[in-house]
N, C-alpha and C. Protein backbone atom coordinates (compact mmCIF):
# COMPACT_ATOMS: atom_id res chain seq x y z
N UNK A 1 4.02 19.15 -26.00
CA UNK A 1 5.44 18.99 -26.12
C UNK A 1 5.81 17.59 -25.66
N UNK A 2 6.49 17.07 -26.54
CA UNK A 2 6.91 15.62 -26.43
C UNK A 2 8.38 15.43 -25.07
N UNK A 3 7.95 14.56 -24.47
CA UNK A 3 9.34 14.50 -23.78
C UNK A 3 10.47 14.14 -24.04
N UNK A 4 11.52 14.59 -24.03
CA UNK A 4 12.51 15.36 -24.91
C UNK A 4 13.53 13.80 -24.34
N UNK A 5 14.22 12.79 -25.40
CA UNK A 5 15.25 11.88 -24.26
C UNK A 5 14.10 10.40 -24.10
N UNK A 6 14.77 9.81 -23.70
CA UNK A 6 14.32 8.19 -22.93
C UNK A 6 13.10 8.98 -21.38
N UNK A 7 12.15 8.13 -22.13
CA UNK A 7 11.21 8.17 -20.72
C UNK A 7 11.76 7.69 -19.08
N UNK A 8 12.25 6.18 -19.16
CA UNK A 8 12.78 5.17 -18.53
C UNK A 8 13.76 5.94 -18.32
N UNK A 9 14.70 6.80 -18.96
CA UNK A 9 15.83 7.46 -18.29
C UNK A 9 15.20 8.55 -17.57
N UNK A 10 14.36 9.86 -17.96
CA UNK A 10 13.73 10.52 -17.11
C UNK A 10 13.03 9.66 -15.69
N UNK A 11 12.46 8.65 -15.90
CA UNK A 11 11.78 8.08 -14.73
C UNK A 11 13.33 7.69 -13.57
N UNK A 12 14.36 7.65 -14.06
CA UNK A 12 15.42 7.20 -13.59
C UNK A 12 16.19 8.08 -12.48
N UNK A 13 16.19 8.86 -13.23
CA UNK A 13 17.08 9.96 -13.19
C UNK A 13 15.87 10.84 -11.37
N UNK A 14 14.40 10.67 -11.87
CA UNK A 14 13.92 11.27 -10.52
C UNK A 14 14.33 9.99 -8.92
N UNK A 15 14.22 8.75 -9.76
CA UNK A 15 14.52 8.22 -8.74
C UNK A 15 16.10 8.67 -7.99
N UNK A 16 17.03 8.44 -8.79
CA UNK A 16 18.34 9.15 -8.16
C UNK A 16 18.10 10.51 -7.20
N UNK A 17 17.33 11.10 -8.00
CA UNK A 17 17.41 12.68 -7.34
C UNK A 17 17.87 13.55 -8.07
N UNK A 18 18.39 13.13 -9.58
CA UNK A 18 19.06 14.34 -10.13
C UNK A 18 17.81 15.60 -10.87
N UNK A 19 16.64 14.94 -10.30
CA UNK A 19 15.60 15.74 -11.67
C UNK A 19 14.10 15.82 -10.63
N UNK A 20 13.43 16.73 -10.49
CA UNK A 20 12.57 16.60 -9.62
C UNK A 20 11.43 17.13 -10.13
N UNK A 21 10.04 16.47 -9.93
CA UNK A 21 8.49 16.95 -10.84
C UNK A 21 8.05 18.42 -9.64
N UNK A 22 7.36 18.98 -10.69
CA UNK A 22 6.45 20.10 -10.03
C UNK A 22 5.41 20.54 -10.81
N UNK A 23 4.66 21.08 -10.49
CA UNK A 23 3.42 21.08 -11.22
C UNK A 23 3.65 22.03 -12.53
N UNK A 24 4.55 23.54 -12.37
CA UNK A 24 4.80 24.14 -13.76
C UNK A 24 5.55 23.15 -14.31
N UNK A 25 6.66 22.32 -14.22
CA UNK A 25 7.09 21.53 -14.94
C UNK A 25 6.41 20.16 -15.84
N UNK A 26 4.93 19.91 -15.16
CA UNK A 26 4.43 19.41 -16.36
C UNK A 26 3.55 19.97 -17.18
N UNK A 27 3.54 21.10 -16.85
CA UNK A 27 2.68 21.75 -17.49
C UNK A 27 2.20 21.66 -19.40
N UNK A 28 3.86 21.78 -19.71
CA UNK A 28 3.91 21.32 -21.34
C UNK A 28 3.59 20.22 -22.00
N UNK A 29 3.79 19.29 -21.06
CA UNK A 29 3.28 18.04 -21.46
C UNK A 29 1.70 17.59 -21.99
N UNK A 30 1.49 16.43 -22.99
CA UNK A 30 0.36 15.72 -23.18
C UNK A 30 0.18 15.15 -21.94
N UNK A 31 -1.37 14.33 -22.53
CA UNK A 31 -1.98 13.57 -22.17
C UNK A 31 -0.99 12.09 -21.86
N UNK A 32 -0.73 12.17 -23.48
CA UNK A 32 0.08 10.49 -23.89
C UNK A 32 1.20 10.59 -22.80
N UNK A 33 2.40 11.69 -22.98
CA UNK A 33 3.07 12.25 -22.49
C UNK A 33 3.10 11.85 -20.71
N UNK A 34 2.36 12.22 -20.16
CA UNK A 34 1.76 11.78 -18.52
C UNK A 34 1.66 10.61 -18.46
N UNK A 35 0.93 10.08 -19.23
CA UNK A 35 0.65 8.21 -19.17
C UNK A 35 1.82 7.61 -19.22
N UNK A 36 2.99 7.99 -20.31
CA UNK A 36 3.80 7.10 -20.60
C UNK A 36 4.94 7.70 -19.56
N UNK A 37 5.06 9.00 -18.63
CA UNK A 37 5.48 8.75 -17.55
C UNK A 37 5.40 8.25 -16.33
N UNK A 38 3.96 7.95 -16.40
CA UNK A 38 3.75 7.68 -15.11
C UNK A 38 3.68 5.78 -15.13
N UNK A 39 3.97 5.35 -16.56
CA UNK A 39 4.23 3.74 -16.71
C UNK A 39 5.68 3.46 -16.56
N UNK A 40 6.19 4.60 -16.88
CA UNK A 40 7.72 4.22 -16.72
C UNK A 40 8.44 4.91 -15.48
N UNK A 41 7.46 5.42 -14.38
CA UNK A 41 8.02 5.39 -12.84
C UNK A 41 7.02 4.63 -12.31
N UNK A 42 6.32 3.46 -12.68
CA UNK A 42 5.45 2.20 -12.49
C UNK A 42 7.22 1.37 -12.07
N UNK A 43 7.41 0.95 -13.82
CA UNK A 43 8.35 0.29 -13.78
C UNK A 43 9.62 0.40 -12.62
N UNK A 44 9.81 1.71 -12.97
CA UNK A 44 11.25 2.09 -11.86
C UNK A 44 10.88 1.42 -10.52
N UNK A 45 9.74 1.68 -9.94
CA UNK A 45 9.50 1.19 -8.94
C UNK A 45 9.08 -0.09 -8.64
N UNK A 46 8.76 -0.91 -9.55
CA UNK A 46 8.56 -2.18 -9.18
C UNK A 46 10.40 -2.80 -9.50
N UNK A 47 10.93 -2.27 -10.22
CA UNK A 47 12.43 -2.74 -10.23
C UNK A 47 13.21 -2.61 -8.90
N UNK A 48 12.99 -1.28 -8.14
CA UNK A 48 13.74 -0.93 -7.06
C UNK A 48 13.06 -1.90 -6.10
N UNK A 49 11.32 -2.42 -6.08
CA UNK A 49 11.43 -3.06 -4.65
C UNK A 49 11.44 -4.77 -5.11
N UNK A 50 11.95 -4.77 -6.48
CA UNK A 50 12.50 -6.42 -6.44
C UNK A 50 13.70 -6.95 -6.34
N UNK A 51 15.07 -5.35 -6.05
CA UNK A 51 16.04 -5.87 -5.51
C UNK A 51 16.46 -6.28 -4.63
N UNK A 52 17.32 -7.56 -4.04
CA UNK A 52 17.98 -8.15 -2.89
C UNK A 52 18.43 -7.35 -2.08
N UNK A 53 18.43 -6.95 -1.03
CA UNK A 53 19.89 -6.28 -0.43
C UNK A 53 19.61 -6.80 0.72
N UNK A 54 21.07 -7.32 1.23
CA UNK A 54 21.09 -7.66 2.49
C UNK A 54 20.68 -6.50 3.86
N UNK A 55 20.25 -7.37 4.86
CA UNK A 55 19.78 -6.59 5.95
C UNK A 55 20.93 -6.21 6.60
N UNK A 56 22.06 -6.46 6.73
CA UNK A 56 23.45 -5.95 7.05
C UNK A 56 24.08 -4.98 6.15
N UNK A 57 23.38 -4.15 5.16
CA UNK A 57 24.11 -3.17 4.38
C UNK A 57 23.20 -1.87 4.81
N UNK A 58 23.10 -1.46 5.58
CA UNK A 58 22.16 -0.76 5.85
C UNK A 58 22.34 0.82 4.66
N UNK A 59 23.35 0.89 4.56
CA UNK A 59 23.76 2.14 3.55
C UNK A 59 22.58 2.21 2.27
N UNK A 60 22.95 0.42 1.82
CA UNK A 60 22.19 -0.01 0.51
C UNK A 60 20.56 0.57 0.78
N UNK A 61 20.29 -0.42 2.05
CA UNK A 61 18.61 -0.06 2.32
C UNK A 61 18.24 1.67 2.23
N UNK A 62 19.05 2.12 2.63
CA UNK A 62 18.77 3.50 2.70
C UNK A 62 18.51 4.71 1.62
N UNK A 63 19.55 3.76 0.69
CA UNK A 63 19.52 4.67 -0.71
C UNK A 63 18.32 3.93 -1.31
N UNK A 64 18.28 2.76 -1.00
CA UNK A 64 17.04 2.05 -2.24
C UNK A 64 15.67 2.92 -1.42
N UNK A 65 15.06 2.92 -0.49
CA UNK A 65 14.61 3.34 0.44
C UNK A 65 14.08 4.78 -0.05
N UNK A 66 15.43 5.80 -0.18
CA UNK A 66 15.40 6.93 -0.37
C UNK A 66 14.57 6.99 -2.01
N UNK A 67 15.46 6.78 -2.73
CA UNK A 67 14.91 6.39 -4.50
C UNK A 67 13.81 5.90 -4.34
N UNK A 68 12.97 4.88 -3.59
CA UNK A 68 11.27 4.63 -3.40
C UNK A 68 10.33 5.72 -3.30
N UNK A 69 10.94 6.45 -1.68
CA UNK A 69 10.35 7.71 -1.67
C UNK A 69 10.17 9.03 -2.98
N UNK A 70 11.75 8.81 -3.44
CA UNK A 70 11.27 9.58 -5.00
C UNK A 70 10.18 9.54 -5.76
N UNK A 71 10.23 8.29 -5.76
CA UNK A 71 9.28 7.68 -6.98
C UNK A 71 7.84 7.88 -6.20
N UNK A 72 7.63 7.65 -5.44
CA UNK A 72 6.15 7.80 -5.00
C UNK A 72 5.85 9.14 -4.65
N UNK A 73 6.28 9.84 -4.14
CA UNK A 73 6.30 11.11 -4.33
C UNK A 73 5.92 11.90 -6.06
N UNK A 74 6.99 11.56 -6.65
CA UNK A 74 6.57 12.16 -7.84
C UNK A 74 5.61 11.08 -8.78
N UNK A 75 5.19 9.89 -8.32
CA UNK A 75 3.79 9.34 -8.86
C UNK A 75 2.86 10.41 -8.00
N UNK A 76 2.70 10.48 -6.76
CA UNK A 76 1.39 11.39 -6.12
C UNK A 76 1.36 12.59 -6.73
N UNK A 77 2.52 13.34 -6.99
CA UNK A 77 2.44 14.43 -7.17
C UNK A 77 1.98 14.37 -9.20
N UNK A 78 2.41 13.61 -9.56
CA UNK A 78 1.87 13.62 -11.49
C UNK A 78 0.12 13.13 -11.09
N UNK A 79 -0.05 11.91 -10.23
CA UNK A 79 -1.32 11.50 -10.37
C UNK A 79 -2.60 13.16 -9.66
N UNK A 80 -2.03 13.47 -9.00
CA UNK A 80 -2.55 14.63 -8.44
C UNK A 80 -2.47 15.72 -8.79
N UNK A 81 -1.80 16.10 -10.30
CA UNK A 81 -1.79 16.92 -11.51
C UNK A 81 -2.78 16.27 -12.49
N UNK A 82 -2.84 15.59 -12.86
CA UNK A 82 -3.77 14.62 -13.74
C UNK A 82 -4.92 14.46 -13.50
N UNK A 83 -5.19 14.44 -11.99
CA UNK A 83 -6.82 14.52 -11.46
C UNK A 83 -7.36 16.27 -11.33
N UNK A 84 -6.48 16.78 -11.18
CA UNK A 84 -7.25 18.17 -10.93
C UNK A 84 -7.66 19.00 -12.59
N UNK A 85 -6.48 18.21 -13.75
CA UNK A 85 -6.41 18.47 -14.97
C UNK A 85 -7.41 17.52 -15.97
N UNK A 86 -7.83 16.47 -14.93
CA UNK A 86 -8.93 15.72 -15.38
C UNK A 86 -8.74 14.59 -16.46
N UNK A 87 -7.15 14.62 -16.58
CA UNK A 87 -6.73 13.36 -17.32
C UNK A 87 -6.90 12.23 -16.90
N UNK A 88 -7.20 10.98 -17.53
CA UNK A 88 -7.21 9.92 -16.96
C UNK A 88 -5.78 8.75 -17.12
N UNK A 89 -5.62 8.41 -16.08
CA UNK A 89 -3.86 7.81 -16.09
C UNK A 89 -4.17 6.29 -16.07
């Protein structure tokens, strides 16, 4: 099953928090499918840690901060579906 929508928006959308990975939830997915998510929460995350934010906004740091943790989280958790499923990413 193809992923349904913009990849880059799904990769987006976990960083916010509105959408969260679990292992039945990738279940439907390809091979291709996994790869080309897990390149486009590559991206998300090299975007979030090349933004500026001042060290006096602490609010800012916190949310960018928070959205990092998303993203690496649900990279460990796809890359650690992928290894036990024996895909290569």
């Amino acid at each position: 099953m193809a992923i349904s929508g913009n990849p880059k928006k799904l990769a987006q959308d976990i960083a916010d928090g509105y959408f969260s990975l679990s292992p039945p939830l990738l279940r439907p997915y390809t091979a291709v499918d996994l790869k080309t998510l897990a390149s486009q929460l590559n991206l998300v995350q090299r975007d979030l840690r090349q933004e500026q934010i001042p060290l006096d906004d602490v609010l800012a740091l916190k949310a960018r901060n928070n959205k990092l943790q998303r993203v690496n989280q649900a990279l460990n958790l796809l890359r650690g579906y992928c290894q036990k499923r024996r895909i290569a990413l």
